[in-house]
C-alpha atoms as a PDB file:
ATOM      1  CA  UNK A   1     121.442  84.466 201.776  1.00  0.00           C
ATOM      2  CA  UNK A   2     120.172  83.116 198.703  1.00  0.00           C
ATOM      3  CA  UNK A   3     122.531  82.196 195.925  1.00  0.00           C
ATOM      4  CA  UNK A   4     123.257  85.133 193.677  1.00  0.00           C
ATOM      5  CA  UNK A   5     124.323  83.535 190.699  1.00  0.00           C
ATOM      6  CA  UNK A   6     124.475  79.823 189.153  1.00  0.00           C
ATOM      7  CA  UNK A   7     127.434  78.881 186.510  1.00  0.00           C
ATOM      8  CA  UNK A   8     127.053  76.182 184.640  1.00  0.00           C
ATOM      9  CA  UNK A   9     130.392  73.800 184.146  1.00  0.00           C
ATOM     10  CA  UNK A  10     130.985  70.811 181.546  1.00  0.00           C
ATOM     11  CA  UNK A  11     132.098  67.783 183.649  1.00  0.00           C
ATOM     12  CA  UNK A  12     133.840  66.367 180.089  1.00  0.00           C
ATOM     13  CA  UNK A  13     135.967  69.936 179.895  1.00  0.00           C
ATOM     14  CA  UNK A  14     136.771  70.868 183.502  1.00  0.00           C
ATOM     15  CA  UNK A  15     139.372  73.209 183.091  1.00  0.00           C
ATOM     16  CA  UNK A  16     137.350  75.231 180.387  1.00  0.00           C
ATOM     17  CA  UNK A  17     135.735  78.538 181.443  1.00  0.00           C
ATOM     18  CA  UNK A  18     134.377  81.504 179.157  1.00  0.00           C
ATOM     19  CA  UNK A  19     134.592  84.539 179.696  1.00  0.00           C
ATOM     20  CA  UNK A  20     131.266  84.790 181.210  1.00  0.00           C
ATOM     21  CA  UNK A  21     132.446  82.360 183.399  1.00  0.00           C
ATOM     22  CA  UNK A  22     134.942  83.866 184.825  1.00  0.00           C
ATOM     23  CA  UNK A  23     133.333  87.272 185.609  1.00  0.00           C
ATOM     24  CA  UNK A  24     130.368  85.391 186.878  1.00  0.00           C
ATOM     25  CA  UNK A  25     133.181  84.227 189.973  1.00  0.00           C
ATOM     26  CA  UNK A  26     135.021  87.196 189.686  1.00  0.00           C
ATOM     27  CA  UNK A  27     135.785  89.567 193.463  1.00  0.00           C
ATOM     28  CA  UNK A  28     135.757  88.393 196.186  1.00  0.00           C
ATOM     29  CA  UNK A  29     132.540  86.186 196.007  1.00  0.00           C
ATOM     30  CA  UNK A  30     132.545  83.258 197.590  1.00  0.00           C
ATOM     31  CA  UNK A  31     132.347  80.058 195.196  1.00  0.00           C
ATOM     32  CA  UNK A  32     130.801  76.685 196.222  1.00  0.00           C
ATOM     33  CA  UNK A  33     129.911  73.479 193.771  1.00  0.00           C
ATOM     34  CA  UNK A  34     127.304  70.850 193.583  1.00  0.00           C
ATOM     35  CA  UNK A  35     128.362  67.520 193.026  1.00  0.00           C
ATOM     36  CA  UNK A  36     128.228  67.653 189.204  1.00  0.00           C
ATOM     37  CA  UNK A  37     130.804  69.819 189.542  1.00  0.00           C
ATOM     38  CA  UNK A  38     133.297  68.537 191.055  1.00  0.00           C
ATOM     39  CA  UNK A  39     136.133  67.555 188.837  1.00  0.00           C
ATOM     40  CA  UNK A  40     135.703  72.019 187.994  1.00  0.00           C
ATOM     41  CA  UNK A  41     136.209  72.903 191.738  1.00  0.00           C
ATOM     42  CA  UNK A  42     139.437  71.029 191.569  1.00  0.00           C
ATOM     43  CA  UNK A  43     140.421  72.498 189.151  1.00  0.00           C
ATOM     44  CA  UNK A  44     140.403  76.067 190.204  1.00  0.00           C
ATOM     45  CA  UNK A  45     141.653  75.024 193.322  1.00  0.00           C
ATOM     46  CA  UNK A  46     145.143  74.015 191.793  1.00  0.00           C
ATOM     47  CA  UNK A  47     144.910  77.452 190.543  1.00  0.00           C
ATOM     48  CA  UNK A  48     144.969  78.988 193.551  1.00  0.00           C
ATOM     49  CA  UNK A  49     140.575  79.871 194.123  1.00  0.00           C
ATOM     50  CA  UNK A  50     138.945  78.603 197.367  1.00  0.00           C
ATOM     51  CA  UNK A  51     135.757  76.337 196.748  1.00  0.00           C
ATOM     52  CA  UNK A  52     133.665  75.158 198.729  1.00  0.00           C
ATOM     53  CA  UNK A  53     132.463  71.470 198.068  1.00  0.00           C
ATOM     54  CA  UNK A  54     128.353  71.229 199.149  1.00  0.00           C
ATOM     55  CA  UNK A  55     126.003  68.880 198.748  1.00  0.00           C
ATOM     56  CA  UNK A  56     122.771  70.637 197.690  1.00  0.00           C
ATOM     57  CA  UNK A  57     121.413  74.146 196.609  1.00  0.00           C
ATOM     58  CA  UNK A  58     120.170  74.561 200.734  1.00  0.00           C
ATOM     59  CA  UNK A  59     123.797  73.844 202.086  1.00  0.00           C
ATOM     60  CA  UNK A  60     124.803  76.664 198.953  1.00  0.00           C
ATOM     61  CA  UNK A  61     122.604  79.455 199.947  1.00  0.00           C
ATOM     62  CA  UNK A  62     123.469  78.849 204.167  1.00  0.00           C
ATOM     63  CA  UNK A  63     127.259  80.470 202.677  1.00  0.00           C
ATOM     64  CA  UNK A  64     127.722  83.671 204.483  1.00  0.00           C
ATOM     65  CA  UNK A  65     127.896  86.145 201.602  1.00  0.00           C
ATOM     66  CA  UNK A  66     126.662  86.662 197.913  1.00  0.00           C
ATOM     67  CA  UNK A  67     127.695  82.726 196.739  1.00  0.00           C
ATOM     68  CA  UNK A  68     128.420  81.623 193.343  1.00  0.00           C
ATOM     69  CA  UNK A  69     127.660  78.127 193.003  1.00  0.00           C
ATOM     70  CA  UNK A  70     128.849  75.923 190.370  1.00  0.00           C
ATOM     71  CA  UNK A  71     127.041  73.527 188.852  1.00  0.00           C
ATOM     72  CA  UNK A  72     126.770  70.881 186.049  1.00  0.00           C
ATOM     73  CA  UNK A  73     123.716  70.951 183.265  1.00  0.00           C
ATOM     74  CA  UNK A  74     120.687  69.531 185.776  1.00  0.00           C
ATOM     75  CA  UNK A  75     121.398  70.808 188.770  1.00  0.00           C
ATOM     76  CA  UNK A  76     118.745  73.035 190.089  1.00  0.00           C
ATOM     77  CA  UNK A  77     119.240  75.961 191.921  1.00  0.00           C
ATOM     78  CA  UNK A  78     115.917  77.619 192.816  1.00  0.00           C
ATOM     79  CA  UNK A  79     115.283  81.445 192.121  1.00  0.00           C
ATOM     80  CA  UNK A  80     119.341  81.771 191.396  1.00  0.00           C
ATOM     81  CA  UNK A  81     120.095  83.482 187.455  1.00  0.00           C
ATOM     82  CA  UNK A  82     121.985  81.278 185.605  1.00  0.00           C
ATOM     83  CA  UNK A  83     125.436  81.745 183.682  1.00  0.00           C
ATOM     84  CA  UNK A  84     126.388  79.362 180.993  1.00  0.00           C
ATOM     85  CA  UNK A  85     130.105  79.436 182.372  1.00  0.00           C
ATOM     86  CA  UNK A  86     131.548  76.640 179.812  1.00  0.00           C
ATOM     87  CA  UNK A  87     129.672  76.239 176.516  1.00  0.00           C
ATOM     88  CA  UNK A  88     130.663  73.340 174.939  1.00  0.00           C
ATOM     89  CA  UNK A  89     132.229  73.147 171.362  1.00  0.00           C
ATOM     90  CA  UNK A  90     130.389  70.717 168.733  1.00  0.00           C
ATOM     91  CA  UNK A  91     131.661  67.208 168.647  1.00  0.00           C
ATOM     92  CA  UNK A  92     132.152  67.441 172.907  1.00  0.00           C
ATOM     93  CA  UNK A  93     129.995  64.207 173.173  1.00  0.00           C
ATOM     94  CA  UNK A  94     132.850  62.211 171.649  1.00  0.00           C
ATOM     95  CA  UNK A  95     135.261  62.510 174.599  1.00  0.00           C
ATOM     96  CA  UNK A  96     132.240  60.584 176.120  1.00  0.00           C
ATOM     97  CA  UNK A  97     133.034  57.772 173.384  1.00  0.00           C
ATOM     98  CA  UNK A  98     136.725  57.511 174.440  1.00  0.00           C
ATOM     99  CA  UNK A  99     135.797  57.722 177.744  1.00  0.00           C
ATOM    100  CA  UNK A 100     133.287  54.922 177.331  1.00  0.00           C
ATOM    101  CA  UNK A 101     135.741  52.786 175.461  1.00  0.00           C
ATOM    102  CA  UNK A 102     139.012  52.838 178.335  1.00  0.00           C
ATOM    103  CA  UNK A 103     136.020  51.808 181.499  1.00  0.00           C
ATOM    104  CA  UNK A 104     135.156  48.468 178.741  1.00  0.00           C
ATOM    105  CA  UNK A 105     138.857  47.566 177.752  1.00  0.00           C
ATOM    106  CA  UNK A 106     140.418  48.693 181.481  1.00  0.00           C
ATOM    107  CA  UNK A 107     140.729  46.374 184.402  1.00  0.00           C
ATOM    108  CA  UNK A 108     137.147  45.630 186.245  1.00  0.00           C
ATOM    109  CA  UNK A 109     135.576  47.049 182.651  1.00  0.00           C
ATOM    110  CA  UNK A 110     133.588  44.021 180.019  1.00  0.00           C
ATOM    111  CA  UNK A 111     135.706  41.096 179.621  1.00  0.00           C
ATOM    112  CA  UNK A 112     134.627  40.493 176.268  1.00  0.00           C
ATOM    113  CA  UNK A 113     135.475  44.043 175.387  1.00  0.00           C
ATOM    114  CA  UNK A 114     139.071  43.193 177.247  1.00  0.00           C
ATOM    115  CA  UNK A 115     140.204  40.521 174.888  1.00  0.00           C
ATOM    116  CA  UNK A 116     139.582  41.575 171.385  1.00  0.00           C
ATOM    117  CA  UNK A 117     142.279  42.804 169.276  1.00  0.00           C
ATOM    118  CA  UNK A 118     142.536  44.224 165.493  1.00  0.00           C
ATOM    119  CA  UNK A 119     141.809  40.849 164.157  1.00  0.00           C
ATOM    120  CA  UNK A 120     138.993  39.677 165.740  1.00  0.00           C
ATOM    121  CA  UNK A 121     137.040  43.061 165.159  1.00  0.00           C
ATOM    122  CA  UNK A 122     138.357  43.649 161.572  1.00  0.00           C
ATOM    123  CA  UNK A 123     134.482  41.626 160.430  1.00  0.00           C
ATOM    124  CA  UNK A 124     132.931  43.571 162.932  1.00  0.00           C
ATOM    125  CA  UNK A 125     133.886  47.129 160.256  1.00  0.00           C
ATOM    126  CA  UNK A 126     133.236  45.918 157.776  1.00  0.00           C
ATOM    127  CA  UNK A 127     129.375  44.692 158.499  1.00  0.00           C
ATOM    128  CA  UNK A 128     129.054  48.192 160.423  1.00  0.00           C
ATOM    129  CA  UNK A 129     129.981  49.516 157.400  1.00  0.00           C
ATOM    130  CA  UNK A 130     127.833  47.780 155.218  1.00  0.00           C
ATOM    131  CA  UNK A 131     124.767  48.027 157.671  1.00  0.00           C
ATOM    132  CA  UNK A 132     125.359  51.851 158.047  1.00  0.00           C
ATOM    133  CA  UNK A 133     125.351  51.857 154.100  1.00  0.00           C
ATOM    134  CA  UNK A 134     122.087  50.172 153.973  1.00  0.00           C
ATOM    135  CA  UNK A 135     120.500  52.738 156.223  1.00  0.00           C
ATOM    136  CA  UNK A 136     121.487  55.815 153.494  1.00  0.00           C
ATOM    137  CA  UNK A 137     120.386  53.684 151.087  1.00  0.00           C
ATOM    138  CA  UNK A 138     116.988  53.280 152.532  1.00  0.00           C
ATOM    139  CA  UNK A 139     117.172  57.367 153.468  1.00  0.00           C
ATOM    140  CA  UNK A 140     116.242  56.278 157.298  1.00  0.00           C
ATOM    141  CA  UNK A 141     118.044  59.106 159.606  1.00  0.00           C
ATOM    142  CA  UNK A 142     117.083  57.054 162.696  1.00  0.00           C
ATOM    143  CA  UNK A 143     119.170  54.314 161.119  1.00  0.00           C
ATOM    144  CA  UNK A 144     121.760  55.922 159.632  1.00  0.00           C
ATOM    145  CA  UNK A 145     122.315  57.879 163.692  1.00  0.00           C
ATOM    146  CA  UNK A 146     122.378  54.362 165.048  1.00  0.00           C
ATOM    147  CA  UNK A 147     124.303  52.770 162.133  1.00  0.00           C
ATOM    148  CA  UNK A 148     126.941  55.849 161.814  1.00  0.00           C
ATOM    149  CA  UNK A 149     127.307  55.256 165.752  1.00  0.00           C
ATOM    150  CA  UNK A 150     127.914  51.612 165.621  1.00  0.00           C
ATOM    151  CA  UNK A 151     130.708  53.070 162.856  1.00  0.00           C
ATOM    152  CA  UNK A 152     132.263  54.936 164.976  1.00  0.00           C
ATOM    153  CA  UNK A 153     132.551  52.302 167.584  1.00  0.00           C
ATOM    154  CA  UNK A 154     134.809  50.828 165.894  1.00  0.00           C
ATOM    155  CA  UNK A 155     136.861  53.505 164.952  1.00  0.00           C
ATOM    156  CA  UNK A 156     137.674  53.863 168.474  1.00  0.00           C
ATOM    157  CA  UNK A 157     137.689  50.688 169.471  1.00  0.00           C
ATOM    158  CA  UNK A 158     140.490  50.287 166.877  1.00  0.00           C
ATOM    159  CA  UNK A 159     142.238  52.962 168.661  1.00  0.00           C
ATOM    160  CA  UNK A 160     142.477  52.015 171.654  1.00  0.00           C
ATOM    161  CA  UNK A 161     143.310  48.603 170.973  1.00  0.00           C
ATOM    162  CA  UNK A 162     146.458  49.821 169.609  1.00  0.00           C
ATOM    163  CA  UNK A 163     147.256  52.510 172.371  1.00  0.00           C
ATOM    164  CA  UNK A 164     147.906  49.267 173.965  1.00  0.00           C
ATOM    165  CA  UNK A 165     149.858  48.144 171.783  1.00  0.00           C
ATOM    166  CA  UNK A 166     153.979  47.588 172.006  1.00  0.00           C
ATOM    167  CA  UNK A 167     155.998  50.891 170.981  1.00  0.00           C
ATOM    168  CA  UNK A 168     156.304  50.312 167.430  1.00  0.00           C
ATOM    169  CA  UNK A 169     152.461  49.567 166.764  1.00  0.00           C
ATOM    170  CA  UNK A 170     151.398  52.302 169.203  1.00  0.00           C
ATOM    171  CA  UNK A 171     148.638  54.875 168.203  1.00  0.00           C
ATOM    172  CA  UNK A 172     145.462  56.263 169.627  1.00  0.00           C
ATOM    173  CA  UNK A 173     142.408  58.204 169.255  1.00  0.00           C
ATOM    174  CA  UNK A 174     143.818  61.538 169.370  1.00  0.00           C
ATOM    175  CA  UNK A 175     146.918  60.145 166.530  1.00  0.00           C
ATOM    176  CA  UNK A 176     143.897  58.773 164.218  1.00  0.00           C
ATOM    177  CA  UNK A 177     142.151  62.179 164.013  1.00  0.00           C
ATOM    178  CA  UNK A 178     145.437  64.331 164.260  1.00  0.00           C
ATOM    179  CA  UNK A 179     146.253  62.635 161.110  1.00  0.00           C
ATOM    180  CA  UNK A 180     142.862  62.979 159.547  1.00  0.00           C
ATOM    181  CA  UNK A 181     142.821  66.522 160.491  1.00  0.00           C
ATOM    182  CA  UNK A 182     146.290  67.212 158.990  1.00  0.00           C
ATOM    183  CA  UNK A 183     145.228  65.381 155.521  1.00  0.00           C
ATOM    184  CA  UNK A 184     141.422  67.294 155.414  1.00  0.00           C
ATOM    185  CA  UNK A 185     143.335  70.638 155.705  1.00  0.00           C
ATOM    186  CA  UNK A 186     146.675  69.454 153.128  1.00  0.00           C
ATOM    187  CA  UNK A 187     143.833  67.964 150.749  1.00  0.00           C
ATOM    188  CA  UNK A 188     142.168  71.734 150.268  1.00  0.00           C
ATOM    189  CA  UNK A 189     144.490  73.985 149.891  1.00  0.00           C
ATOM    190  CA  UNK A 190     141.494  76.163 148.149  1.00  0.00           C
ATOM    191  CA  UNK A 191     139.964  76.118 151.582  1.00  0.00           C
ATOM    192  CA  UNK A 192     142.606  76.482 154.341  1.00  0.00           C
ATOM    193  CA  UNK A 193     146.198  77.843 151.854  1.00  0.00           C
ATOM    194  CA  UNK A 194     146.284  79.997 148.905  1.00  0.00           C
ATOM    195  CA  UNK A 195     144.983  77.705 145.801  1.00  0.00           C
ATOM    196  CA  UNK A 196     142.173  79.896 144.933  1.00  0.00           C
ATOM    197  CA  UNK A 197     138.991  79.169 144.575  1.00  0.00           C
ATOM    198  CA  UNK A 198     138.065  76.122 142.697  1.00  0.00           C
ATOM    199  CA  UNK A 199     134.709  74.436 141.109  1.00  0.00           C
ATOM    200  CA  UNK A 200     134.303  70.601 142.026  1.00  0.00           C
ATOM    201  CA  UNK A 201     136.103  68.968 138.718  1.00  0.00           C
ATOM    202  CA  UNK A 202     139.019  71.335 139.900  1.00  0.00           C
ATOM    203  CA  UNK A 203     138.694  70.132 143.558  1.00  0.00           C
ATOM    204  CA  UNK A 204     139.039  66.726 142.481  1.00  0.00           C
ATOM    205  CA  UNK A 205     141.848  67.272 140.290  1.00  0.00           C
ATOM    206  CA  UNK A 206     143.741  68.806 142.793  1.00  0.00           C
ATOM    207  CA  UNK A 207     142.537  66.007 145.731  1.00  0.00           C
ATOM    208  CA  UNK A 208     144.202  63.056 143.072  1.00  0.00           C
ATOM    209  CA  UNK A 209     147.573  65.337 142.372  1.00  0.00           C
ATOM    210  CA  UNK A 210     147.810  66.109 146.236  1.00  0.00           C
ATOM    211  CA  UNK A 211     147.276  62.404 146.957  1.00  0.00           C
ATOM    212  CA  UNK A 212     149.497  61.026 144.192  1.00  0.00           C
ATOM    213  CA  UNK A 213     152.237  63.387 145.671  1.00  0.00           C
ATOM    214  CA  UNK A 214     151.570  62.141 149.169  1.00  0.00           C
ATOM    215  CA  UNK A 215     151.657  58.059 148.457  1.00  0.00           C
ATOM    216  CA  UNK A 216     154.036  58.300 145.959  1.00  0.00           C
ATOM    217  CA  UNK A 217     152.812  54.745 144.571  1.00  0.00           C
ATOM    218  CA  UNK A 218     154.378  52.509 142.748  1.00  0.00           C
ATOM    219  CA  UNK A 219     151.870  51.164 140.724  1.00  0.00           C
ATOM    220  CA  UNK A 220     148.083  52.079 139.353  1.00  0.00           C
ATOM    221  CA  UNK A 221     146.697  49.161 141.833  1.00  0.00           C
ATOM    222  CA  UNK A 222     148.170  50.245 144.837  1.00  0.00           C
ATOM    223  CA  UNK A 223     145.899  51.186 147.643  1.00  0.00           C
ATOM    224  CA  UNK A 224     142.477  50.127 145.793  1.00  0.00           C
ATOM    225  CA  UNK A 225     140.812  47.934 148.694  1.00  0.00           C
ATOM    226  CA  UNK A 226     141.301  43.978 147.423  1.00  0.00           C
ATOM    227  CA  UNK A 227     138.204  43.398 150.262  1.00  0.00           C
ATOM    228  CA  UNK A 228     135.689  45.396 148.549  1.00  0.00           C
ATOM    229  CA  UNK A 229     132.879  43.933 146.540  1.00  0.00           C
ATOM    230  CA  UNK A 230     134.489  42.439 142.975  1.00  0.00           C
ATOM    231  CA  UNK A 231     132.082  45.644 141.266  1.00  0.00           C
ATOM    232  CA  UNK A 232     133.729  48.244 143.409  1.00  0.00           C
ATOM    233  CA  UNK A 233     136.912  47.257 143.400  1.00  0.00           C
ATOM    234  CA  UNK A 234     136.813  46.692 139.259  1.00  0.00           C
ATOM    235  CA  UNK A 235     135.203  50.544 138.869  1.00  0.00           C
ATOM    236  CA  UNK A 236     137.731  52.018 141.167  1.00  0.00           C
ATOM    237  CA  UNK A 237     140.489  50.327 138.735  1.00  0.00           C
ATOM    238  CA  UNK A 238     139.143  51.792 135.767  1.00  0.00           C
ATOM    239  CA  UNK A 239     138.563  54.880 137.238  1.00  0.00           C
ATOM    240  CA  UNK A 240     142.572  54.991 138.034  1.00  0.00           C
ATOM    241  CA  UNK A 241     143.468  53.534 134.805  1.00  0.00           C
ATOM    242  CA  UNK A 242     141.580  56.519 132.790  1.00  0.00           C
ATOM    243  CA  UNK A 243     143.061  59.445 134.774  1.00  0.00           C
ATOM    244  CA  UNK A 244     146.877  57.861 134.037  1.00  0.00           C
ATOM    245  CA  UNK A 245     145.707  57.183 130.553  1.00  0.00           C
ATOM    246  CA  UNK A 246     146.272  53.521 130.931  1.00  0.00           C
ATOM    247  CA  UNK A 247     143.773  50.980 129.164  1.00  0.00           C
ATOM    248  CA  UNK A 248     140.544  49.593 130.372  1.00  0.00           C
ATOM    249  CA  UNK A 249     138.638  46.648 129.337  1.00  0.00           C
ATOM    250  CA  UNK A 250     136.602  46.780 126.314  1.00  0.00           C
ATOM    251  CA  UNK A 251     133.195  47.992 127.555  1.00  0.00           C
ATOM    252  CA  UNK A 252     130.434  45.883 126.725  1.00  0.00           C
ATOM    253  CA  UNK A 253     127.231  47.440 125.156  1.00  0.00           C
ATOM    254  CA  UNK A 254     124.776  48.076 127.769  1.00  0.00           C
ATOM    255  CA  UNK A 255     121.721  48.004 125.685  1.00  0.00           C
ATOM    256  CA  UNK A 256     120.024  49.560 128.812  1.00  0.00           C
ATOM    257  CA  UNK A 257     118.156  52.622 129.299  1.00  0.00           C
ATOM    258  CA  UNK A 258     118.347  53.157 133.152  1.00  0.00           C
ATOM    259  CA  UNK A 259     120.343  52.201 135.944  1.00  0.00           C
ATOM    260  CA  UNK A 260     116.995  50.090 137.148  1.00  0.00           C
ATOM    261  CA  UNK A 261     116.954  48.130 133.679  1.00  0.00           C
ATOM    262  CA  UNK A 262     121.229  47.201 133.937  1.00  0.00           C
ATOM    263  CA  UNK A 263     120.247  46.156 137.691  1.00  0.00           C
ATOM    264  CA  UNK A 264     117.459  43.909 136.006  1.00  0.00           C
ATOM    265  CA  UNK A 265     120.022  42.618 133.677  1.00  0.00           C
ATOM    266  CA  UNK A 266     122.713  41.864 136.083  1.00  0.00           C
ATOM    267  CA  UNK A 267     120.520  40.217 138.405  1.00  0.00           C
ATOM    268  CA  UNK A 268     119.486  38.132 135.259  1.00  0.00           C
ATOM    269  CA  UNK A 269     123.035  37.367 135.074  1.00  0.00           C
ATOM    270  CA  UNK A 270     123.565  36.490 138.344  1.00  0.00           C
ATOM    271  CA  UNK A 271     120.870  33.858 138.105  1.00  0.00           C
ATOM    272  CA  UNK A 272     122.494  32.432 135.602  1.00  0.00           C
ATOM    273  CA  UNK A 273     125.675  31.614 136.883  1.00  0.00           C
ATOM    274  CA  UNK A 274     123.798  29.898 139.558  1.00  0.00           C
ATOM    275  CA  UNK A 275     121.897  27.557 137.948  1.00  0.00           C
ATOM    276  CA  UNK A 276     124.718  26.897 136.552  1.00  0.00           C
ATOM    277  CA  UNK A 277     126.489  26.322 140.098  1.00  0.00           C
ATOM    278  CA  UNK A 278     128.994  29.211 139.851  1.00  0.00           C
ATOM    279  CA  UNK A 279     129.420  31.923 141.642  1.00  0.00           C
ATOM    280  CA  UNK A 280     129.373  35.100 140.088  1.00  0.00           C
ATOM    281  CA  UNK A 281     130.848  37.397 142.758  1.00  0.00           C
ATOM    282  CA  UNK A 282     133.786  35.145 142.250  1.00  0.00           C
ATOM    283  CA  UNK A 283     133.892  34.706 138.899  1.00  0.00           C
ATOM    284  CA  UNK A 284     134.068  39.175 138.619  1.00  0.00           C
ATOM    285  CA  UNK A 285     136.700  38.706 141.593  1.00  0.00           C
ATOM    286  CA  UNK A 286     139.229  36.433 139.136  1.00  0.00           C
ATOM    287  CA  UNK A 287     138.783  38.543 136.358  1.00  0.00           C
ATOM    288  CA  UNK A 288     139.447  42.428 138.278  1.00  0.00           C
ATOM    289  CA  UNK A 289     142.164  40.225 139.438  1.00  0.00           C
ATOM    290  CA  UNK A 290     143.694  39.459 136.165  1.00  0.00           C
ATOM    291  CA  UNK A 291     143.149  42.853 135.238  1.00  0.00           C
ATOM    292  CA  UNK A 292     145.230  44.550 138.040  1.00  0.00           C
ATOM    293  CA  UNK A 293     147.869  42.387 136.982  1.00  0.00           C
ATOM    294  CA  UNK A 294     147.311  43.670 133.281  1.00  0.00           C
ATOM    295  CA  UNK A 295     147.352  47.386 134.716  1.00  0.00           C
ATOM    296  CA  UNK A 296     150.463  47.056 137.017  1.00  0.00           C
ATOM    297  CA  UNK A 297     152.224  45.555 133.906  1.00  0.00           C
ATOM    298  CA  UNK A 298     151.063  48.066 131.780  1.00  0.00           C
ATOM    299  CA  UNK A 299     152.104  50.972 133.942  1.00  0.00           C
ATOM    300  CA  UNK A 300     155.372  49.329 134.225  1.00  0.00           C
ATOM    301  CA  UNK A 301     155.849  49.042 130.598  1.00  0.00           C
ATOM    302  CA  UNK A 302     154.954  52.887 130.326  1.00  0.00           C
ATOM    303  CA  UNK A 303     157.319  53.868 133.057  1.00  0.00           C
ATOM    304  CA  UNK A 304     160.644  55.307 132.728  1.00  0.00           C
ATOM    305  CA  UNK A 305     162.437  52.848 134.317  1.00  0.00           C
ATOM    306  CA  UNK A 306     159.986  50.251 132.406  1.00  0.00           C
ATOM    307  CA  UNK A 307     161.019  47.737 129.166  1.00  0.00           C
ATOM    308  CA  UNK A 308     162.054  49.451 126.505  1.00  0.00           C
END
């Protein structure tokens, strides 16, 4: 008798089922699966349904009865209707990724993979990083897929590095986006609690209070990236400095009358300083240096506790 129904399984989700699923196999019908889905038939068995393991649509259909055959995405099943039994939620293709990642770092997986640790892949992020920034820049989606990918590499390759970790150090994949999860949703109360609705200045207001609350920091400097390009890392400063009302360098005048034309001008710069053998990177490092020194003393001076 030919097959009188086909339901499709995930292989990444085998226990999931909707409801279509479900009253695809429901009666008495006898149930077989294909190969692909195998790690499914399993699991109904330990719930108490009899499946049949076969190895082809043919062996399927020579079932005495009306058979519903599981299958994964793939499999054919000639002149059977078809039941998408487990639809899978957006974002399913990253249990692939963490799959991926513990065959490379477990015994018999890449041996390179095997012997890296937090240290030797901390360059690796960061040129992912910039790489991934170059292909937004340059408005390439194909890049930017790739480039985001090779991001997120790393992110779990972090991970599970440290679910190997001893006790103390211990964390992995599923701690990393717990946590992000749990800061997204404390971060917008307008969205998921009962702020109200908010315009984007508000949004950010609320984003700084919520994290100020959170990392209850002791100074104006702490938790501004020290590894970030000496520009960056001297516009985040200011940026803190003028929401605490601290003080900022004395701006220079621009004398500029686009971004393009200050680029021009600090390229000009730049050349500059190398004729001259310096380096100008480093020369913007030592003095956003000096001033985070300036601003922690400043903040300290302001403080309660401070002088005075």
């Amino acid at each position: 008798m030919p097959v009188a129904v086909v339901v499709t399984v995930s292989p990444r989700l085998p226990g999931l089922l909707g409801s279509a699923g479900w009253t695809a196999l429901g009666g008495d019908r006898p149930v077989a699966a294909l190969p692909g889905a195998a790690a499914t038939a399993r699991a109904l068995r330990a719930a108490g349904r009899e499946v049949v393991d076969v190895a082809d649509a043919a062996v399927a259909a020579a079932l005495p009865g009306e058979v519903a055959c599981l299958a994964a995405a793939g499999e054919q099943v000639p002149d059977a209707p078809v039941v998408d039994g487990a639809p899978e939620p957006p974002g399913v293709r990253l249990l692939d990724v963490v799959a991926v990642m513990d065959r490379l770092r477990s015994p018999g997986g890449c041996p390179w993979d095997a012997e890296q640790t937090h240290s030797s892949l901390r360059g690796y992020l960061l040129e992912e990083a910039h790489e991934a920034y170059d292909a937004i820049v340059d408005d390439d989606p194909a890049a930017m897929r790739e480039e985001l990918g090779d991001v997120l590499l790393q992110v779990v390759f972090h991970a599970r590095v440290a679910a190997e970790a001893g006790e103390e150090r211990r964390f992995d994949v599923d701690d990393v986006a717990g946590d992000l999860v749990d800061k997204l949703v404390r971060r917008h109360p307008h969205v998921f609690g009962d702020a109200g609705p908010r315009d984007v200045a508000g949004v950010e207001a609320g984003w700084e209070e919520i994290k100020k609350a959170e990392k209850q920091r002791r100074s104006p400097t702490e938790g501004v990236s020290r590894s970030q390009p000496a520009t960056s890392w001297g516009a985040a400063l200011v940026r803190r400095a003028q929401r605490a009302g601290l003080p900022t360098p004395q701006p220079a005048e621009l004398g500029s009358a686009s971004p393009e034309e200050l680029g021009e001008r600090l390229l000009a710069v730049v050349t500059a300083a190398a004729q001259r053998g310096w380096d100008a990177e480093d020369a913007l490092r030592e003095a956003v240096r000096r001033y985070a020194g300036e601003l922690d003393a400043a903040a300290d001076a302001a403080s309660p506790a401070g002088p005075g």
